[in-house]
Protein backbone atom coordinates (compact mmCIF):
# COMPACT_ATOMS: atom_id res chain seq x y z
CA UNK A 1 -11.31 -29.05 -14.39
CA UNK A 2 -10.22 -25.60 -15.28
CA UNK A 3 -13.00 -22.90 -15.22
CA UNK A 4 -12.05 -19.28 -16.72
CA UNK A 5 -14.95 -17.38 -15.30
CA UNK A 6 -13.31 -13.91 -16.47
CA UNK A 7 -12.86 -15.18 -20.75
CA UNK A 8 -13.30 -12.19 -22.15
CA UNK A 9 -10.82 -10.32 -19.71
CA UNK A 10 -8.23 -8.57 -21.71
CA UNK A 11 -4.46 -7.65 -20.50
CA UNK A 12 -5.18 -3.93 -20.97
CA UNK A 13 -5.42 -1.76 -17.71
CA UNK A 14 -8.44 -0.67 -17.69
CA UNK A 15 -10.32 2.72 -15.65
CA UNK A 16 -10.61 0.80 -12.67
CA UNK A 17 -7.63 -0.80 -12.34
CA UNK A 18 -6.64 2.81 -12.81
CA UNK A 19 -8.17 4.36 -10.30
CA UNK A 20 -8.13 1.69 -7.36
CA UNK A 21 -4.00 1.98 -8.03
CA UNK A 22 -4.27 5.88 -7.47
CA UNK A 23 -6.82 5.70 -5.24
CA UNK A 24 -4.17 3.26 -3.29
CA UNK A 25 -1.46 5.65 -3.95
CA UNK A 26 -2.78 8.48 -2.78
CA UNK A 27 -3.79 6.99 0.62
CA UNK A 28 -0.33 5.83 0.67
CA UNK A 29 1.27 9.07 -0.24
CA UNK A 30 -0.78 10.22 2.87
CA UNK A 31 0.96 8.01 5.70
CA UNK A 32 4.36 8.55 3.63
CA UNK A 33 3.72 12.45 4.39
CA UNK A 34 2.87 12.21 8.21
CA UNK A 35 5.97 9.75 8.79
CA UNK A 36 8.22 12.54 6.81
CA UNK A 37 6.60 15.16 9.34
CA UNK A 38 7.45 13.32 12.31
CA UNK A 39 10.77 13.05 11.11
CA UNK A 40 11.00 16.79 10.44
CA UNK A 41 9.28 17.09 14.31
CA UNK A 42 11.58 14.81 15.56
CA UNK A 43 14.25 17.32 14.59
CA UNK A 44 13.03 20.40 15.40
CA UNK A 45 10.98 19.92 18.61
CA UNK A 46 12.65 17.31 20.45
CA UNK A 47 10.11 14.37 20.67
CA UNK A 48 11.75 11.43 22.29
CA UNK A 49 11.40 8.80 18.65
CA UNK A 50 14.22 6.35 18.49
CA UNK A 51 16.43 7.25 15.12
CA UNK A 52 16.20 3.61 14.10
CA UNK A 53 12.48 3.91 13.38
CA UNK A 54 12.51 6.46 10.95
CA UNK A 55 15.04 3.66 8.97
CA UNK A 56 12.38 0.59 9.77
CA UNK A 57 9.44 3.08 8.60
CA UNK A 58 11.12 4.67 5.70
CA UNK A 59 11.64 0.98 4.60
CA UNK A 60 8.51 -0.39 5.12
CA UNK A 61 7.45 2.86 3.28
CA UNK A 62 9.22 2.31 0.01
CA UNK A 63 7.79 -1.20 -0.09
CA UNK A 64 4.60 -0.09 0.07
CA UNK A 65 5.44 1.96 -3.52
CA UNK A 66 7.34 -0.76 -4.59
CA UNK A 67 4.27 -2.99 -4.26
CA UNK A 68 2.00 -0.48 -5.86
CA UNK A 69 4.66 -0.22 -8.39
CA UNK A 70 4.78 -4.56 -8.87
CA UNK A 71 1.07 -4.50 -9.07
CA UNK A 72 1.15 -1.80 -12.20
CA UNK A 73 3.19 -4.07 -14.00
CA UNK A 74 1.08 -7.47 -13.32
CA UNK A 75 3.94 -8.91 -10.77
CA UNK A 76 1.70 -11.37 -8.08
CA UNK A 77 4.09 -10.63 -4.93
CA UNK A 78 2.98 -6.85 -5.40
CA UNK A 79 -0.98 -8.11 -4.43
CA UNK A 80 0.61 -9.94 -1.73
CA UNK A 81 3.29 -7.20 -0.72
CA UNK A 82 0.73 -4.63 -0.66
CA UNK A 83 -1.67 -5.11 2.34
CA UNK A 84 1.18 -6.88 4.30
CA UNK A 85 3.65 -3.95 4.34
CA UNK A 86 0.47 -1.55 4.70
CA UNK A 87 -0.59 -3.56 7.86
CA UNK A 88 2.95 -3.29 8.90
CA UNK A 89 3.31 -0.03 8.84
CA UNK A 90 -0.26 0.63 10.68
CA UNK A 91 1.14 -1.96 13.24
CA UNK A 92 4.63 0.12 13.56
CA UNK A 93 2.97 3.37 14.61
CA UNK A 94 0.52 1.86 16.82
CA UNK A 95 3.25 -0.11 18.71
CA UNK A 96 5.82 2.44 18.67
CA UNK A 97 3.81 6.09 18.48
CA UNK A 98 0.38 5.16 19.65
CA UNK A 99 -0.81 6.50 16.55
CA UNK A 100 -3.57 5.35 14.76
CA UNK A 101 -3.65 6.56 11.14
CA UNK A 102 -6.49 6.07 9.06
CA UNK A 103 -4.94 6.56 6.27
CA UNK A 104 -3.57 3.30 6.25
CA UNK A 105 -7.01 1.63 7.29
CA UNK A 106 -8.51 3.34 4.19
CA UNK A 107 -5.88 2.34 1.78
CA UNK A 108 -6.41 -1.37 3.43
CA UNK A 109 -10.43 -0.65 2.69
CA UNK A 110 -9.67 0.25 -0.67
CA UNK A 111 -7.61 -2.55 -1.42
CA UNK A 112 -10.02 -4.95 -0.24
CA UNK A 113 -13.75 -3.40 -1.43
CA UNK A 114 -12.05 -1.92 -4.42
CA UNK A 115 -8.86 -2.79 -5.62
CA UNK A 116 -9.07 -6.48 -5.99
CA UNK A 117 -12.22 -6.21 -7.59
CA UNK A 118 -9.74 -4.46 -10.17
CA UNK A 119 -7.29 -6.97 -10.01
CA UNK A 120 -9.10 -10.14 -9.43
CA UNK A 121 -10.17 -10.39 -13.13
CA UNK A 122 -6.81 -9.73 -14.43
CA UNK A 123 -5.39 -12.53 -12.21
CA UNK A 124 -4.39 -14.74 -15.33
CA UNK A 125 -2.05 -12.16 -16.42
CA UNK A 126 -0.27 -11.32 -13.28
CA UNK A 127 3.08 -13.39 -13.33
């Protein structure tokens, strides 16, 4: 027994899907920015950061636009990729700078309250 609960769901992106991926984005954009800064601190000032983690966070960093990228295009490993690199990288700065950015707890929020009620109804055309 096969239910379609969302039938008259087109494949067209619509405002909100949209907006939760900027919305997503832009939070993103925001934790890419402090990790470049600590980098540029890093090289000017001295602090004591391993030069491995800039690779490990610069990578977990372009997943997290890859994913946002995947999701844009209806590929289902972006709405999985997504929150796990995101959580990731919250977990990496915690761990490693004892810094807690809520930047990537908001772009978590919004892809939980907002974005999957975007994405949710265009489920049958993810592939």
């Amino acid at each position: 027994m096969k239910d379609n609960y969302f039938k008259g769901e087109t494949s067209e992106r619509d405002l909100g899907f949209y907006l939760s991926l900027i919305a997503m984005l832009l939070f993103a954009l925001m934790g890419i920015g402090i990790d470049v800064d600590q980098f540029l601190q890093q090289q000017e000032k001295n602090v004591q950061i391993p030069s491995w983690y800039f690779y490990l966070i610069f990578a977990v960093d372009l997943v997290i636009l890859i994913s946002l990228a995947l999701i844009y295009f209806y590929r289902k490993v972006g709405v999985f990729l997504f929150p796990l690199a995101m959580a990731a990288h919250f977990l990496f700065h915690i761990y490693y700078l004892d810094t807690f950015l809520y930047s990537d707890v908001t772009a978590l929020f919004l892809y939980t309250g907002i974005g999957l009620l975007a994405f949710i109804p265009k489920w049958q055309f993810f592939k």
